[in-house]
PDB file of N, CA and C in Angstrom:
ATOM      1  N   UNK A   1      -8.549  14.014 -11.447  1.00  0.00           N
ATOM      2  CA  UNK A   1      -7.401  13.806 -10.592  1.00  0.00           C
ATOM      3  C   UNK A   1      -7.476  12.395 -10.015  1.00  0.00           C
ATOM      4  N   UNK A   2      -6.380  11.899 -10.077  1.00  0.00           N
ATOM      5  CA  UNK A   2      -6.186  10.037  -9.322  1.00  0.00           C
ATOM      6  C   UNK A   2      -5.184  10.549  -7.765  1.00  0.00           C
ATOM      7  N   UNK A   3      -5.497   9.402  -7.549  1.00  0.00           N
ATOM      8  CA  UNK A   3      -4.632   9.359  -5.892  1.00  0.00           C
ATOM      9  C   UNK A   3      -4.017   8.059  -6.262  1.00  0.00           C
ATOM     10  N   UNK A   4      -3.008   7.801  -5.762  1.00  0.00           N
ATOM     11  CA  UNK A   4      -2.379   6.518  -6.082  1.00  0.00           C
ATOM     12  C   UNK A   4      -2.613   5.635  -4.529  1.00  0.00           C
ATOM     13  N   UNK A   5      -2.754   4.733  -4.322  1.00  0.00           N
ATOM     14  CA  UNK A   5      -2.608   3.799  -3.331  1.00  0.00           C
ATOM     15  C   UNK A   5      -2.011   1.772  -3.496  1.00  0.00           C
ATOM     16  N   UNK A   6      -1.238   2.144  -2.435  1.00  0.00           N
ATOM     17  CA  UNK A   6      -1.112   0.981  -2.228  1.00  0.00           C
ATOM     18  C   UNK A   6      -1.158  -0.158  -1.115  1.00  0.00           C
ATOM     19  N   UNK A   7      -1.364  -1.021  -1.480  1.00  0.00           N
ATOM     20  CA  UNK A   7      -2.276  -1.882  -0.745  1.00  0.00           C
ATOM     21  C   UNK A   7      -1.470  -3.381  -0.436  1.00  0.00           C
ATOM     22  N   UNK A   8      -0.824  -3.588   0.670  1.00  0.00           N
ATOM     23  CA  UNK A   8       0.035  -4.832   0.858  1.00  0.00           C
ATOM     24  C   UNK A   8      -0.651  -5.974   1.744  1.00  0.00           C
ATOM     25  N   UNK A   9      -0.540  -7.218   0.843  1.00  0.00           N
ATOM     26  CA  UNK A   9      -1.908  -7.748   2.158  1.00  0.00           C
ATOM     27  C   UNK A   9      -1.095  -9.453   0.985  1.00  0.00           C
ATOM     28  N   UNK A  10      -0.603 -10.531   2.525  1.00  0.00           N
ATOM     29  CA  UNK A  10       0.024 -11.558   2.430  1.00  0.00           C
ATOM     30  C   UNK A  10      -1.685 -12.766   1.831  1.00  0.00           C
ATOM     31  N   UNK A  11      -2.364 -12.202   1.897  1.00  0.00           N
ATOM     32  CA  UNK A  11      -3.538 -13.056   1.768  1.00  0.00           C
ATOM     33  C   UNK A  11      -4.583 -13.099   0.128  1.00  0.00           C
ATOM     34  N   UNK A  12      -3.861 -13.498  -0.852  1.00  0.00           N
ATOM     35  CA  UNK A  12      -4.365 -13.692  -2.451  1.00  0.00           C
ATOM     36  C   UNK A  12      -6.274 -13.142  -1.876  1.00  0.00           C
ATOM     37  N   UNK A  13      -6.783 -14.122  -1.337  1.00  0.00           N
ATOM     38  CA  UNK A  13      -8.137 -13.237  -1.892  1.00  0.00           C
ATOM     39  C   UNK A  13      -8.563 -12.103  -1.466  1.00  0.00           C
ATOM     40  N   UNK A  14      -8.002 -11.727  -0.123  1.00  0.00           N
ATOM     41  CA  UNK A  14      -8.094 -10.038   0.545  1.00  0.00           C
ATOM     42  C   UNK A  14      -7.507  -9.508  -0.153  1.00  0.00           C
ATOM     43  N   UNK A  15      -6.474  -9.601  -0.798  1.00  0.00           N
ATOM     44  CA  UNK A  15      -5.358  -8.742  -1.866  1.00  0.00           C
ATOM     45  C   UNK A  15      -6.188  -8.071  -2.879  1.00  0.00           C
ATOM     46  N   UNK A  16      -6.721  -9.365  -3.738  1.00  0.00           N
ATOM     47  CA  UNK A  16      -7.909  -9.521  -4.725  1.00  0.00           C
ATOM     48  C   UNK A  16      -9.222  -8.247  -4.724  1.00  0.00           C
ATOM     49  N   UNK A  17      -9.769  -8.311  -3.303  1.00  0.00           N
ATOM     50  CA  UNK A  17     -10.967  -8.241  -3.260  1.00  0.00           C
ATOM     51  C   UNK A  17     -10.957  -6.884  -3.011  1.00  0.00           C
ATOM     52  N   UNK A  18      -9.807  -6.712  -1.931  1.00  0.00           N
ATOM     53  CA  UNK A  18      -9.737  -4.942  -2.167  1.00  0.00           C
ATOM     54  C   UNK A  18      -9.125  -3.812  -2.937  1.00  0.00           C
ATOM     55  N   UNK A  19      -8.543  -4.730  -3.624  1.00  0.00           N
ATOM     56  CA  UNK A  19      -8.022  -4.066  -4.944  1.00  0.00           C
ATOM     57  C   UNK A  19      -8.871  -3.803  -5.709  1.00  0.00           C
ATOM     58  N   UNK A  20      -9.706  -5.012  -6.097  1.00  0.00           N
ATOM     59  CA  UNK A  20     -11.116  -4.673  -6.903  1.00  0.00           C
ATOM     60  C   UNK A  20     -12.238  -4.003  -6.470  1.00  0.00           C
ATOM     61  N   UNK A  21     -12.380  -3.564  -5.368  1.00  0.00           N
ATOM     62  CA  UNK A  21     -13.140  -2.547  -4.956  1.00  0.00           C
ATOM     63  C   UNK A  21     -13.020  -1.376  -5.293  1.00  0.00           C
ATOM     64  N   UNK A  22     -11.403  -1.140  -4.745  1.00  0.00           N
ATOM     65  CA  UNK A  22     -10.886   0.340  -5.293  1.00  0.00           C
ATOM     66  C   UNK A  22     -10.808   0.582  -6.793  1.00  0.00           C
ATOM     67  N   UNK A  23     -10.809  -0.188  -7.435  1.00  0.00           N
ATOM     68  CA  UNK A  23     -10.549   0.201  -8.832  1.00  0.00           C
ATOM     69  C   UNK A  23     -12.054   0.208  -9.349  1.00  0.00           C
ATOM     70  N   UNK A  24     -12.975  -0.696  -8.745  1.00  0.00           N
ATOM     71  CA  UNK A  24     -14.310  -1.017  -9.651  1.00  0.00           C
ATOM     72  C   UNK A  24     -15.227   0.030  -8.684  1.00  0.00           C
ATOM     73  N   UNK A  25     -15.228   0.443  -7.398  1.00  0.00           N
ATOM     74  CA  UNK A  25     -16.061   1.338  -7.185  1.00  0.00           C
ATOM     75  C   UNK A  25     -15.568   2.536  -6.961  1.00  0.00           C
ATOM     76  N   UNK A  26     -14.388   3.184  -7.068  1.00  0.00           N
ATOM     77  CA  UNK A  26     -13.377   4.090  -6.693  1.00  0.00           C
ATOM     78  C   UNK A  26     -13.269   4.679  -8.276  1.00  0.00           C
ATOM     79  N   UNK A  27     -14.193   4.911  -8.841  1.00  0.00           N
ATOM     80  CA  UNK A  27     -14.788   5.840  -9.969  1.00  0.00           C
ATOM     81  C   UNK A  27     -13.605   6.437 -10.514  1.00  0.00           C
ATOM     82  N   UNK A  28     -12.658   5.983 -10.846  1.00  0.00           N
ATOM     83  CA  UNK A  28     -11.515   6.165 -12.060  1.00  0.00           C
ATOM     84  C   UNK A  28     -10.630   7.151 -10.553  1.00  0.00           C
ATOM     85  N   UNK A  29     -10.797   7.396  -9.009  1.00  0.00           N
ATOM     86  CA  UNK A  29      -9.944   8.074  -8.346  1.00  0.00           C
ATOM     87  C   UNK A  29      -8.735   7.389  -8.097  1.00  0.00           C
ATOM     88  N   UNK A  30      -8.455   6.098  -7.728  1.00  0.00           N
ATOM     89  CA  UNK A  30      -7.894   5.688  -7.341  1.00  0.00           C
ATOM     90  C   UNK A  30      -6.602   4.802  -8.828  1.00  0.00           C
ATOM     91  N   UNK A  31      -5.912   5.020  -8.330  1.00  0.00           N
ATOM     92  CA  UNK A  31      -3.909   4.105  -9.189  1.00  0.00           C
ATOM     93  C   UNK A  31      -3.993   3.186  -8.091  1.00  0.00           C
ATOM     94  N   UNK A  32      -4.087   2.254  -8.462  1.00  0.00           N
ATOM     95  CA  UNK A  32      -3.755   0.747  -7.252  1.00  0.00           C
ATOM     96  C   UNK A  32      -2.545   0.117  -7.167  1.00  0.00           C
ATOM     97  N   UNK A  33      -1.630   0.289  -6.923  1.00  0.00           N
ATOM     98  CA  UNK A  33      -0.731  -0.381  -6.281  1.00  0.00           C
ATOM     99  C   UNK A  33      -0.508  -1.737  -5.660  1.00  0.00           C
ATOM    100  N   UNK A  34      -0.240  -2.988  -5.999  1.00  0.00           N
ATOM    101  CA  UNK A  34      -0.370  -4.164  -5.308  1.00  0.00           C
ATOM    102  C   UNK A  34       0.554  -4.880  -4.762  1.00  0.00           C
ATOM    103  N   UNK A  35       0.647  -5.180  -3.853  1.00  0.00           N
ATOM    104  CA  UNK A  35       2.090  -6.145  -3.537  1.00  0.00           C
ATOM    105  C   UNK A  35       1.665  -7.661  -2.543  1.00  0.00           C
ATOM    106  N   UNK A  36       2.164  -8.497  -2.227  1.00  0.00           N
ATOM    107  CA  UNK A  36       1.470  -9.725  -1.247  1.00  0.00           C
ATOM    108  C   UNK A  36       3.149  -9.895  -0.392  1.00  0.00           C
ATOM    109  N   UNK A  37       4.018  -9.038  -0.713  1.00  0.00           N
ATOM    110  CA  UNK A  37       4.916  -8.981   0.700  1.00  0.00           C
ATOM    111  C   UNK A  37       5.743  -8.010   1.043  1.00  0.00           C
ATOM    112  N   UNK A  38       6.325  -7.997   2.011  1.00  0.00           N
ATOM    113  CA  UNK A  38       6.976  -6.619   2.678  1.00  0.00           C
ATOM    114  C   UNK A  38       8.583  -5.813   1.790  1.00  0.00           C
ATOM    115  N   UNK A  39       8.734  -6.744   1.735  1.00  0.00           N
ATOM    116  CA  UNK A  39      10.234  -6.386   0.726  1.00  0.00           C
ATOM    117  C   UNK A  39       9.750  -5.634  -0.364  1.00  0.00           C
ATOM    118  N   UNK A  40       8.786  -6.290  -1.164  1.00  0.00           N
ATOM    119  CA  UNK A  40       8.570  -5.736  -2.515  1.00  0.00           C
ATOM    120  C   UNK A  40       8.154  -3.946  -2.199  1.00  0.00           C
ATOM    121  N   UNK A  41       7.362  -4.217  -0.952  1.00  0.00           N
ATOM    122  CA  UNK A  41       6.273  -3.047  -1.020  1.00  0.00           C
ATOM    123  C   UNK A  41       7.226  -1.858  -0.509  1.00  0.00           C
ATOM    124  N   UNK A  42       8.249  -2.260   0.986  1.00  0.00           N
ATOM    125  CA  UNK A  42       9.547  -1.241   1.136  1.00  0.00           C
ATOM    126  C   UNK A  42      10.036  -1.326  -0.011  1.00  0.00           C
ATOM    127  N   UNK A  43      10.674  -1.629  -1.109  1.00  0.00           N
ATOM    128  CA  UNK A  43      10.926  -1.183  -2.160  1.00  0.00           C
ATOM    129  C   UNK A  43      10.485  -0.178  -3.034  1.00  0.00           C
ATOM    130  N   UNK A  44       8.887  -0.439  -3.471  1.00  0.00           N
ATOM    131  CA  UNK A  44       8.205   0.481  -3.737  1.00  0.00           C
ATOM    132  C   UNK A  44       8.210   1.767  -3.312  1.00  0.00           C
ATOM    133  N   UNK A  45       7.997   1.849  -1.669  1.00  0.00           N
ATOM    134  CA  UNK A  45       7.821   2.884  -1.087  1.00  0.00           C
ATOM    135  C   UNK A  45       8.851   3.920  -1.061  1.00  0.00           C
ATOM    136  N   UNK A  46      10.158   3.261  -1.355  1.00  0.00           N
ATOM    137  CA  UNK A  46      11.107   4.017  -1.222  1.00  0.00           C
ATOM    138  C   UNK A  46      11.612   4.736  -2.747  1.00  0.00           C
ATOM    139  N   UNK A  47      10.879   4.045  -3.683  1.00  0.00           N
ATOM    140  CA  UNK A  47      11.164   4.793  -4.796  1.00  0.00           C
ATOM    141  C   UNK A  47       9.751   5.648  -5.496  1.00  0.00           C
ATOM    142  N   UNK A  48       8.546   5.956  -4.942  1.00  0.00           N
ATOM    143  CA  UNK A  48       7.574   6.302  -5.540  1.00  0.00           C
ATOM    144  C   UNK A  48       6.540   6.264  -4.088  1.00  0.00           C
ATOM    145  N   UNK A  49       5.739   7.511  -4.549  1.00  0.00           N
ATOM    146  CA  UNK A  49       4.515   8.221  -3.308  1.00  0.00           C
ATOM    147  C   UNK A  49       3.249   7.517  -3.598  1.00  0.00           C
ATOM    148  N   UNK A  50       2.937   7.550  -2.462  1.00  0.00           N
ATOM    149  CA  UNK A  50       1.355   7.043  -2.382  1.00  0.00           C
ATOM    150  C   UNK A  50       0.653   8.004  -1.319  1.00  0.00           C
ATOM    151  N   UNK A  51      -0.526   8.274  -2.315  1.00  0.00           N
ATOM    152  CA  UNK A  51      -1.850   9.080  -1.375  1.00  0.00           C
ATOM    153  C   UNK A  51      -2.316   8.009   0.206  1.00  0.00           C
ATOM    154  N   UNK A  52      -2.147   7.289   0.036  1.00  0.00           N
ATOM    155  CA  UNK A  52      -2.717   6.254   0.806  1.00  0.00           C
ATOM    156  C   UNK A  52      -2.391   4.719   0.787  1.00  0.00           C
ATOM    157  N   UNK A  53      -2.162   4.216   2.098  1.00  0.00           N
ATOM    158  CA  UNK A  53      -1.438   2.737   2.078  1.00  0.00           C
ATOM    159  C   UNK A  53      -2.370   1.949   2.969  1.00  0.00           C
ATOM    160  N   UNK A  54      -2.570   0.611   2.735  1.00  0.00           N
ATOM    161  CA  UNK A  54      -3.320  -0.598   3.401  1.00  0.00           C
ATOM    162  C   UNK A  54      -2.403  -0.889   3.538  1.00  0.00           C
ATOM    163  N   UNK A  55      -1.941  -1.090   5.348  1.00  0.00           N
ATOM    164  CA  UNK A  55      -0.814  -2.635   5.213  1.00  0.00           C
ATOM    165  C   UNK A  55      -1.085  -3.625   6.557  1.00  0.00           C
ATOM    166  N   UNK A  56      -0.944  -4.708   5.612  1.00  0.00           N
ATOM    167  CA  UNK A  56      -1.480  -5.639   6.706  1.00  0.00           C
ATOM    168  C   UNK A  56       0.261  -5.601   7.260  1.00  0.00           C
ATOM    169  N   UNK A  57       0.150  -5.927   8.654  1.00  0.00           N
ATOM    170  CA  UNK A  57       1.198  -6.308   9.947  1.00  0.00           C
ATOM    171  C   UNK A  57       2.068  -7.156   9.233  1.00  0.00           C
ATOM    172  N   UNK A  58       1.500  -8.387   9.690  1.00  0.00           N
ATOM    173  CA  UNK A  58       2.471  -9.536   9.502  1.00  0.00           C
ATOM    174  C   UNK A  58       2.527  -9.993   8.024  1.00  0.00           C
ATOM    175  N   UNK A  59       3.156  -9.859   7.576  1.00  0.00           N
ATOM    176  CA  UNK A  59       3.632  -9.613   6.145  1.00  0.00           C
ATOM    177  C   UNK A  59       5.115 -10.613   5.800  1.00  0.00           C
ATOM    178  N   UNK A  60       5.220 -11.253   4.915  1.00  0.00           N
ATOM    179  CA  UNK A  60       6.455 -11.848   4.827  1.00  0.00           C
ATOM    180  C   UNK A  60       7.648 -10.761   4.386  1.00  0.00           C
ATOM    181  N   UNK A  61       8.745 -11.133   5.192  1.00  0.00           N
ATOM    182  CA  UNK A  61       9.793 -10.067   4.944  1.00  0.00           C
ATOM    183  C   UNK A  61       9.750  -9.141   5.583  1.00  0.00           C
ATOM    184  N   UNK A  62       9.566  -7.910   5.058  1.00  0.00           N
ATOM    185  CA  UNK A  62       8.700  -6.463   5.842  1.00  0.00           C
ATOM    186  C   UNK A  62       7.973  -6.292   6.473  1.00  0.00           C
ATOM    187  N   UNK A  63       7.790  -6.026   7.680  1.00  0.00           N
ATOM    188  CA  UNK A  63       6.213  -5.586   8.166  1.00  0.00           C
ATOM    189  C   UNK A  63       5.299  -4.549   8.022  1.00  0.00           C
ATOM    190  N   UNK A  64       4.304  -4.464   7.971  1.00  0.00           N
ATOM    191  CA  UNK A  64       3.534  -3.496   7.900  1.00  0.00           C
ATOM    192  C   UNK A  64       4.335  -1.890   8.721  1.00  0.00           C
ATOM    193  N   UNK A  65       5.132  -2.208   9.545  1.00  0.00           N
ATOM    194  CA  UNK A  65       5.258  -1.150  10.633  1.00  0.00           C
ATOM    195  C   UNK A  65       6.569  -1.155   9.826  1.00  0.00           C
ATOM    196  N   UNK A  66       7.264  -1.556   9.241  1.00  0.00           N
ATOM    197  CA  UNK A  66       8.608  -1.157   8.469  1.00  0.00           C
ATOM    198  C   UNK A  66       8.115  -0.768   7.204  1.00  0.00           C
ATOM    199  N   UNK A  67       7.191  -0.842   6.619  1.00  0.00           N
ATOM    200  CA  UNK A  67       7.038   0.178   5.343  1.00  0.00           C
ATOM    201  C   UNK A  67       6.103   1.435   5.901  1.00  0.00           C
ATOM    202  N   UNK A  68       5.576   1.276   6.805  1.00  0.00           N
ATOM    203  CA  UNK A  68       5.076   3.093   7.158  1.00  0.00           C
ATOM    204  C   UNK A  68       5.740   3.059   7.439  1.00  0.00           C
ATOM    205  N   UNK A  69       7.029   2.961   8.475  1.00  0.00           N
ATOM    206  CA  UNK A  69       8.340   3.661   8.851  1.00  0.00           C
ATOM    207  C   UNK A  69       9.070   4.411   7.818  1.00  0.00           C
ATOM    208  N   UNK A  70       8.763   3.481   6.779  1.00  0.00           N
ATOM    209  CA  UNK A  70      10.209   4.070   5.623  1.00  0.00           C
ATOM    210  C   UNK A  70       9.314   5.428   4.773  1.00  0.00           C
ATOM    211  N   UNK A  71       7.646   5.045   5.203  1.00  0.00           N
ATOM    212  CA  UNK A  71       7.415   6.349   4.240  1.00  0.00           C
ATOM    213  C   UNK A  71       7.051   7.067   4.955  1.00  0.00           C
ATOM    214  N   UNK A  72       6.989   7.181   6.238  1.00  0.00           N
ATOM    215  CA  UNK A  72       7.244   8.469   7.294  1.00  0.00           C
ATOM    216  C   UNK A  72       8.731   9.164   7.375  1.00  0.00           C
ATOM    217  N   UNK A  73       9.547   8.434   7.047  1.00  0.00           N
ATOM    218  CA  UNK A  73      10.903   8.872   7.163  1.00  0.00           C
ATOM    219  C   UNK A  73      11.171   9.729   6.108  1.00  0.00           C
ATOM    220  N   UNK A  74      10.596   8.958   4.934  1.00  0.00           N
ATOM    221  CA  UNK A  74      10.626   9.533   3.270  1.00  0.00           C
ATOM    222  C   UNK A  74      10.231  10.884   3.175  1.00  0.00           C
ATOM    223  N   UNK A  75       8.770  10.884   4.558  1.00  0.00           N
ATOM    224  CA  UNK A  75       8.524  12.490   3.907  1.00  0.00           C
ATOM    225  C   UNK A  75       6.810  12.712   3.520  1.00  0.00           C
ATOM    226  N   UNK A  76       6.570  10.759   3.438  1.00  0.00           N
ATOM    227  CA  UNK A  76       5.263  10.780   2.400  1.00  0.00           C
ATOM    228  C   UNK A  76       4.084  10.629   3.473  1.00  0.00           C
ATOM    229  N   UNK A  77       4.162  10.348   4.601  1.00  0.00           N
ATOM    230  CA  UNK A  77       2.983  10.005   5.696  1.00  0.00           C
ATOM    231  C   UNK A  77       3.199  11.405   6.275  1.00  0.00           C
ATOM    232  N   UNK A  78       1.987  11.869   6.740  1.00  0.00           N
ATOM    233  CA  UNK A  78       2.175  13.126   7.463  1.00  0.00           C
ATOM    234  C   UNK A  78       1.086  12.540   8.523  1.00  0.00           C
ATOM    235  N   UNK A  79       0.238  11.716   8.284  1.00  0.00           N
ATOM    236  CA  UNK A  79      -1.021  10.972   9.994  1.00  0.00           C
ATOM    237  C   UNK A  79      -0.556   9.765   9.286  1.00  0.00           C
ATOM    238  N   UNK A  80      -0.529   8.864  10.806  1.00  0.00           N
ATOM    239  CA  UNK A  80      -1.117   7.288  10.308  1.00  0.00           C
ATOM    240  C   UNK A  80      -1.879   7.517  11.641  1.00  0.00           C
ATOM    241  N   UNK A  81      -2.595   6.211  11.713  1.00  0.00           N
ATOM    242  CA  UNK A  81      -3.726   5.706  12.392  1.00  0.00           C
ATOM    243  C   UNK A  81      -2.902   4.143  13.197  1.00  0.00           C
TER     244      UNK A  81
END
């Protein structure tokens, strides 16, 4: 079984580095999802689920707090932190 996640982060080597974590130590669990800004990733969110989301705040376009909004609204967040 995979979990899908996605992971929005305005910063190329944090983007990078935790993406490659999840995929290289996250033992075939994890579908990675990537985006580096807010538009793309509310887009995403609104057409397809994720087990789990990284989002950095300040984000170009979108903010972090407008794409959990849209996937709390969606149905798909049941806790955030």
């Amino acid at each position: 079984m995979s979990y899908r996640l996605l992971i929005v982060e305005d910063t190329p080597e944090l983007l990078e580095a935790i993406s490659v974590f999840f995929r290289e130590e996250g033992a075939g669990i994890w579908e990675v999802c990537t985006f580096d800004n807010g538009n793309d990733a509310l887009v995403s969110v609104s057409e397809e689920s994720y087990d789990l989301m990284i989002l950095d705040i300040m984000l170009p376009g979108a903010s972090g707090f407008d794409i959990c909004k849209a996937a709390r609204k969606k149905g798909d967040c049941r806790l955030s932190f």
